[in-house]
Structure formats: C-alpha cells, structure tokens
N, C-alpha and C. Protein backbone atom coordinates (compact mmCIF):
# COMPACT_ATOMS: atom_id res chain seq x y z
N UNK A 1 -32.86 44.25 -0.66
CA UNK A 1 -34.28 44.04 -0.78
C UNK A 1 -34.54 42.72 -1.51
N UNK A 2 -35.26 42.11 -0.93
CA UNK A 2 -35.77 40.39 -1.69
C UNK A 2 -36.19 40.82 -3.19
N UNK A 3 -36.21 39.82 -3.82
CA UNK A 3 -36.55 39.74 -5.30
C UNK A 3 -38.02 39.58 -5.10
N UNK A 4 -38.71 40.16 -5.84
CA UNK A 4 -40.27 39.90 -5.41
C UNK A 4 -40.95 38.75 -6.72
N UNK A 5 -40.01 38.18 -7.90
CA UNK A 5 -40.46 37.59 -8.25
C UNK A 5 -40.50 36.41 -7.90
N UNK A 6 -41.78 35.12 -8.37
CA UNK A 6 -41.77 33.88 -7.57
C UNK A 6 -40.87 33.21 -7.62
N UNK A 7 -40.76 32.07 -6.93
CA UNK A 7 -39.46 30.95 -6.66
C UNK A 7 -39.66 29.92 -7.32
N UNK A 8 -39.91 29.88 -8.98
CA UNK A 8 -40.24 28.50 -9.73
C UNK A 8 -39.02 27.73 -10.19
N UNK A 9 -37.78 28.05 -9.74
CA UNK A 9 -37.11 26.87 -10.17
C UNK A 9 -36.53 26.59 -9.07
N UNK A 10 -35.81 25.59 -9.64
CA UNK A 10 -35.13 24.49 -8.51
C UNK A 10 -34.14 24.03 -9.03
N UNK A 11 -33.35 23.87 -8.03
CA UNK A 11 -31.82 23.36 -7.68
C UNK A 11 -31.72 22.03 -6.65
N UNK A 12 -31.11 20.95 -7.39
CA UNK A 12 -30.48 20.15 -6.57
C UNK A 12 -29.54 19.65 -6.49
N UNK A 13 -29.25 19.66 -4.82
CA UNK A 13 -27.25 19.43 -4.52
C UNK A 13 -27.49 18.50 -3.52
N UNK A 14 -26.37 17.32 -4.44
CA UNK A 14 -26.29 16.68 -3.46
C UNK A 14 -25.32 16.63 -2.51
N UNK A 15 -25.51 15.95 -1.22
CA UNK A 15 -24.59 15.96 0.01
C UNK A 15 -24.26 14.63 0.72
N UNK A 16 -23.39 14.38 1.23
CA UNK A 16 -23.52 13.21 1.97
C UNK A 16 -24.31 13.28 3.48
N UNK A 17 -24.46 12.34 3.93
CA UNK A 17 -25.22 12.01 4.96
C UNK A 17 -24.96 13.33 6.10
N UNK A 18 -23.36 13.26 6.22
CA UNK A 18 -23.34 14.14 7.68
C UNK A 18 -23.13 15.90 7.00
N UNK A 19 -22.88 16.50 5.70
CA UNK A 19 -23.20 17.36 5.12
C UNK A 19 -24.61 17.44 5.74
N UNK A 20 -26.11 16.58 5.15
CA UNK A 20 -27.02 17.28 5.15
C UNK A 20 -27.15 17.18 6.96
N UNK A 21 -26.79 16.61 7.70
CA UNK A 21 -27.60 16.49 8.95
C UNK A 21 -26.94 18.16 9.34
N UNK A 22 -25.44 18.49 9.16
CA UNK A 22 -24.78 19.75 9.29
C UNK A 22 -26.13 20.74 8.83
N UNK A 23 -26.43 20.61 7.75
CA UNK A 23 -27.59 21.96 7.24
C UNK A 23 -28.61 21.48 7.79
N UNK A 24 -29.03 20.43 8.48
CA UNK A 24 -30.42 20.69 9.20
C UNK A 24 -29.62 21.55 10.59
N UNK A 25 -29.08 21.04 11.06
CA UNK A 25 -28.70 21.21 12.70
C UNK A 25 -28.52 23.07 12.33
N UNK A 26 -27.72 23.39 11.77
CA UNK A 26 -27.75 24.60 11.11
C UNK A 26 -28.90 25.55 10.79
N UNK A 27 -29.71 24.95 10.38
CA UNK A 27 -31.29 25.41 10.28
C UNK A 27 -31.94 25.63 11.16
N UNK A 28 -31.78 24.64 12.02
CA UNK A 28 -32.80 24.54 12.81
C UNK A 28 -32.05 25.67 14.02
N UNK A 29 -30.85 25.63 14.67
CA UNK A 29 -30.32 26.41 15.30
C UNK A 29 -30.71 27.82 14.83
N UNK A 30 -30.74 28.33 13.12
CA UNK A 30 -31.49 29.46 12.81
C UNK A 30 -32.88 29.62 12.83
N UNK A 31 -33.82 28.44 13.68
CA UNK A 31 -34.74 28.77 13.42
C UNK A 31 -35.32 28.86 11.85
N UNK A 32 -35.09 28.23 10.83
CA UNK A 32 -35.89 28.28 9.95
C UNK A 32 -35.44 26.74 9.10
N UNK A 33 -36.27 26.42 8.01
CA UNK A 33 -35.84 25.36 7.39
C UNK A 33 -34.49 25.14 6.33
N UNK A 34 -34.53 23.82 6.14
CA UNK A 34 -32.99 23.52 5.52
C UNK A 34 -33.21 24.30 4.41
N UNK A 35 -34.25 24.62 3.59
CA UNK A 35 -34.21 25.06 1.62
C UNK A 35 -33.85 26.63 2.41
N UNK A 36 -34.63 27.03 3.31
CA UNK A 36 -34.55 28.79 3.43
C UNK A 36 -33.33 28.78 3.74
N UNK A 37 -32.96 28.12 5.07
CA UNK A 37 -31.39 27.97 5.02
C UNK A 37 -30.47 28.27 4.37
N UNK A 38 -30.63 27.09 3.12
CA UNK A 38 -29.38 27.06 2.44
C UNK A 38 -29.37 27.93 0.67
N UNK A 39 -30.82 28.90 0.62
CA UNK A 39 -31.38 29.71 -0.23
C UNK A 39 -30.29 31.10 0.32
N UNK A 40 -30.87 31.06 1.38
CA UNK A 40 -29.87 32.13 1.91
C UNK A 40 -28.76 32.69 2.18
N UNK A 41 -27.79 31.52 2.73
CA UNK A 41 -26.52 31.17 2.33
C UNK A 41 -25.93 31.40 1.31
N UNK A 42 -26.70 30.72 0.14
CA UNK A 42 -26.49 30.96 -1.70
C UNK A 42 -26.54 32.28 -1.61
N UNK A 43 -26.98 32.73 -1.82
CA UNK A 43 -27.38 34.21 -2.09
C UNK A 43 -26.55 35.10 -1.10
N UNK A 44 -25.91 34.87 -0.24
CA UNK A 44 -25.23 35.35 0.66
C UNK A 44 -23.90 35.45 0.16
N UNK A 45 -23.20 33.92 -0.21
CA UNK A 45 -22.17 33.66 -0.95
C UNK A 45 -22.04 34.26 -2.60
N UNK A 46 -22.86 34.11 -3.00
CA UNK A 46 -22.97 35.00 -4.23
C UNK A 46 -22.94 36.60 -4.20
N UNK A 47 -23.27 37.01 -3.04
CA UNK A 47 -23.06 38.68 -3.23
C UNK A 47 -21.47 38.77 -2.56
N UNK A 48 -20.94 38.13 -1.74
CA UNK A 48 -20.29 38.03 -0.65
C UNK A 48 -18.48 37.70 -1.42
N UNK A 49 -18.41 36.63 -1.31
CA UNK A 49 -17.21 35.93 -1.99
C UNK A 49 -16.80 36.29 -3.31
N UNK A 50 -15.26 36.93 -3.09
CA UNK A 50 -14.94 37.22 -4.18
C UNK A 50 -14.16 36.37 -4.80
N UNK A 51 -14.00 36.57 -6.29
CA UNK A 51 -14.12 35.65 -7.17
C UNK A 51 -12.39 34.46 -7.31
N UNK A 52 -11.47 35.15 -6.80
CA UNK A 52 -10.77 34.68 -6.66
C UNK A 52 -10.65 33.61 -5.54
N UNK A 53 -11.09 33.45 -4.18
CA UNK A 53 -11.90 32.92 -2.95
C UNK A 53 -12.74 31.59 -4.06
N UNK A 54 -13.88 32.26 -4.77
CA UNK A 54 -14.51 31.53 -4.93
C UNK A 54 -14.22 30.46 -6.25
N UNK A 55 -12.86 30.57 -7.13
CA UNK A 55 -12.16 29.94 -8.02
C UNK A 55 -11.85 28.31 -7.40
N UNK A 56 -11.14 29.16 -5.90
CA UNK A 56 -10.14 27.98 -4.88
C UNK A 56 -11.44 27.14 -4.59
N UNK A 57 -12.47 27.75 -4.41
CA UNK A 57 -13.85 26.80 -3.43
C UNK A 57 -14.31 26.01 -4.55
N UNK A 58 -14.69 26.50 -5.88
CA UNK A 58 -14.95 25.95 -7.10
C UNK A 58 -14.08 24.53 -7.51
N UNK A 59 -12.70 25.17 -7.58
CA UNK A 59 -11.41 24.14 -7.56
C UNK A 59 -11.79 22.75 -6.50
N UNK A 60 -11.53 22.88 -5.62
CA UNK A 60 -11.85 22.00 -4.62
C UNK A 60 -12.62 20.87 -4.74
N UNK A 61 -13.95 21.68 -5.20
CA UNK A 61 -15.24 20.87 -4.76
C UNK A 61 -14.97 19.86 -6.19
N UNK A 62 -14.51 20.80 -7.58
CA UNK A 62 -14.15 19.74 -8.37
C UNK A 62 -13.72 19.03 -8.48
N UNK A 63 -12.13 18.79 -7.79
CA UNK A 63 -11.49 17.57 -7.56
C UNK A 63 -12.26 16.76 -6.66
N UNK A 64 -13.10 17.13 -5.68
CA UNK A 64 -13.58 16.26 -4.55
C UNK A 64 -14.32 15.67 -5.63
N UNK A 65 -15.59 16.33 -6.54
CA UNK A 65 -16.48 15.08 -6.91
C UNK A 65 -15.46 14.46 -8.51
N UNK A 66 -14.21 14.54 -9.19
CA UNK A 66 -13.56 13.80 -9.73
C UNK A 66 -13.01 12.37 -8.97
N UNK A 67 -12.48 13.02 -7.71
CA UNK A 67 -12.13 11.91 -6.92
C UNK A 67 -13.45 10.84 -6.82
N UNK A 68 -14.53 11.49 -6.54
CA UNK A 68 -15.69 10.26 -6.04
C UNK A 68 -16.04 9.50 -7.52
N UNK A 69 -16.25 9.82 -8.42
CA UNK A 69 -16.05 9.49 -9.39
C UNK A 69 -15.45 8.53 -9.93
N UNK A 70 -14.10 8.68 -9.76
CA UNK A 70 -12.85 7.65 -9.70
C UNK A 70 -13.48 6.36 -8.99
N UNK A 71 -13.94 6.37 -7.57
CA UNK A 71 -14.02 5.98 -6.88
C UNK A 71 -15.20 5.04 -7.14
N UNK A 72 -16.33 5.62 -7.83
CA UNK A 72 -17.31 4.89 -8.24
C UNK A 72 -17.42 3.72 -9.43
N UNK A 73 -16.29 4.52 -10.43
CA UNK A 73 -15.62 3.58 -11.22
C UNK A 73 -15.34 2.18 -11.06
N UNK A 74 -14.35 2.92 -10.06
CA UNK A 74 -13.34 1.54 -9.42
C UNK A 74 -14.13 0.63 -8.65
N UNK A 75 -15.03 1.14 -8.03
CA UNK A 75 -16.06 -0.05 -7.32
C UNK A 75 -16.67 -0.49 -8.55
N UNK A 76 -17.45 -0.10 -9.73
CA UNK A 76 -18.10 -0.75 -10.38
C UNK A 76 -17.37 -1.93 -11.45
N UNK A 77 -16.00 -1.47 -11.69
CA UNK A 77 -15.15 -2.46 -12.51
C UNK A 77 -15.12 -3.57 -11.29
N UNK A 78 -14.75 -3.64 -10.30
CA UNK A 78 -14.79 -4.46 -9.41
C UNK A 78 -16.15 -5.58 -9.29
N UNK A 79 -17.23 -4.91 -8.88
CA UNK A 79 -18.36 -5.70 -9.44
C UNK A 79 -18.30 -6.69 -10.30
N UNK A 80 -18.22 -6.05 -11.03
CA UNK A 80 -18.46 -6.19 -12.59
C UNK A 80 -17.71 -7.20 -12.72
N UNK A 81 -16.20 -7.30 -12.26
CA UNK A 81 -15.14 -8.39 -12.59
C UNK A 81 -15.07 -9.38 -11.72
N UNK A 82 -15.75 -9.36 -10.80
CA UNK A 82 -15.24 -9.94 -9.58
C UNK A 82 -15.69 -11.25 -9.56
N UNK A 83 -14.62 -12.34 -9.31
CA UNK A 83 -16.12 -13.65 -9.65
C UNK A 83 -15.56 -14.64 -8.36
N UNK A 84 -16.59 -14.84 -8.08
CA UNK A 84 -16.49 -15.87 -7.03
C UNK A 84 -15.75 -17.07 -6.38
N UNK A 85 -15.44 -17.17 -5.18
CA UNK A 85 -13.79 -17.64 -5.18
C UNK A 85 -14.63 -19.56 -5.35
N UNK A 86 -13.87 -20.07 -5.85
CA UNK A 86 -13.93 -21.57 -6.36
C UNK A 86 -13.46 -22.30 -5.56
C-alpha cells in the first residue's frame, strides 16, 4: 500500500548522458515519467534486494565514482600545469 504521506523531499542522482536517456526511454516505454519511474524502482530495490546483492551494487558504484574522481583530478592538475608550447 503507498505511503499516504506527502512527497516533500528530494533526491538528486546524478547520471551520465546515456544513463539518463536509458531512464527516459525506460519511462516512457512504462508509460509514465522519469521521477515516477525511477521513485519506483527505488522503492522496489529497497524492499527487493538483499543486502548482501546490495553491498556488491554499493561496492561498485563506489569505486566507479572514486575512479571518476581520480579522473577529474588528473584533468584538473593538467589544466592547471599545462603551459603553452613555445
């Protein structure tokens, strides 16, 4: 049964480009929008996935955004150092 109290907070995740076009195309194939979408999903995965499952998915996603991280670093020392060839 839905929670009948209102929906005043908010969550934001970010995605890359072909992530979000995936949750529109996804949406829209369900017939409803990307937030109900991916409200639902949440809440799906949260009753659903058990916790060991969801350690490995947790794991993952952390190294993925450590890696980007790294990555953002390393482009910005680059910037930063980079000087123009003479």
């Amino acid at each position: 049964m839905p929670d009948p109290q209102p929906l005043t907070a908010q969550q934001q995740v970010p995605l890359t480009e072909g992530e979000r076009q995936a949750l529109h195309a996804a949406a829209e194939q369900a017939r409803t929008s990307p937030g109900l979408f991916s409200r639902a999903l949440l809440m799906w995965a949260l009753d659903t996935i058990e916790s060991a499952e969801l350690d490995a998915i947790t794991a993952a996603a952390r190294a993925g955004a450590h890696e980007r991280a790294q990555a953002a670093g390393r482009a910005a020392v680059r910037t930063r150092w980079a000087r123009p060839d003479s």
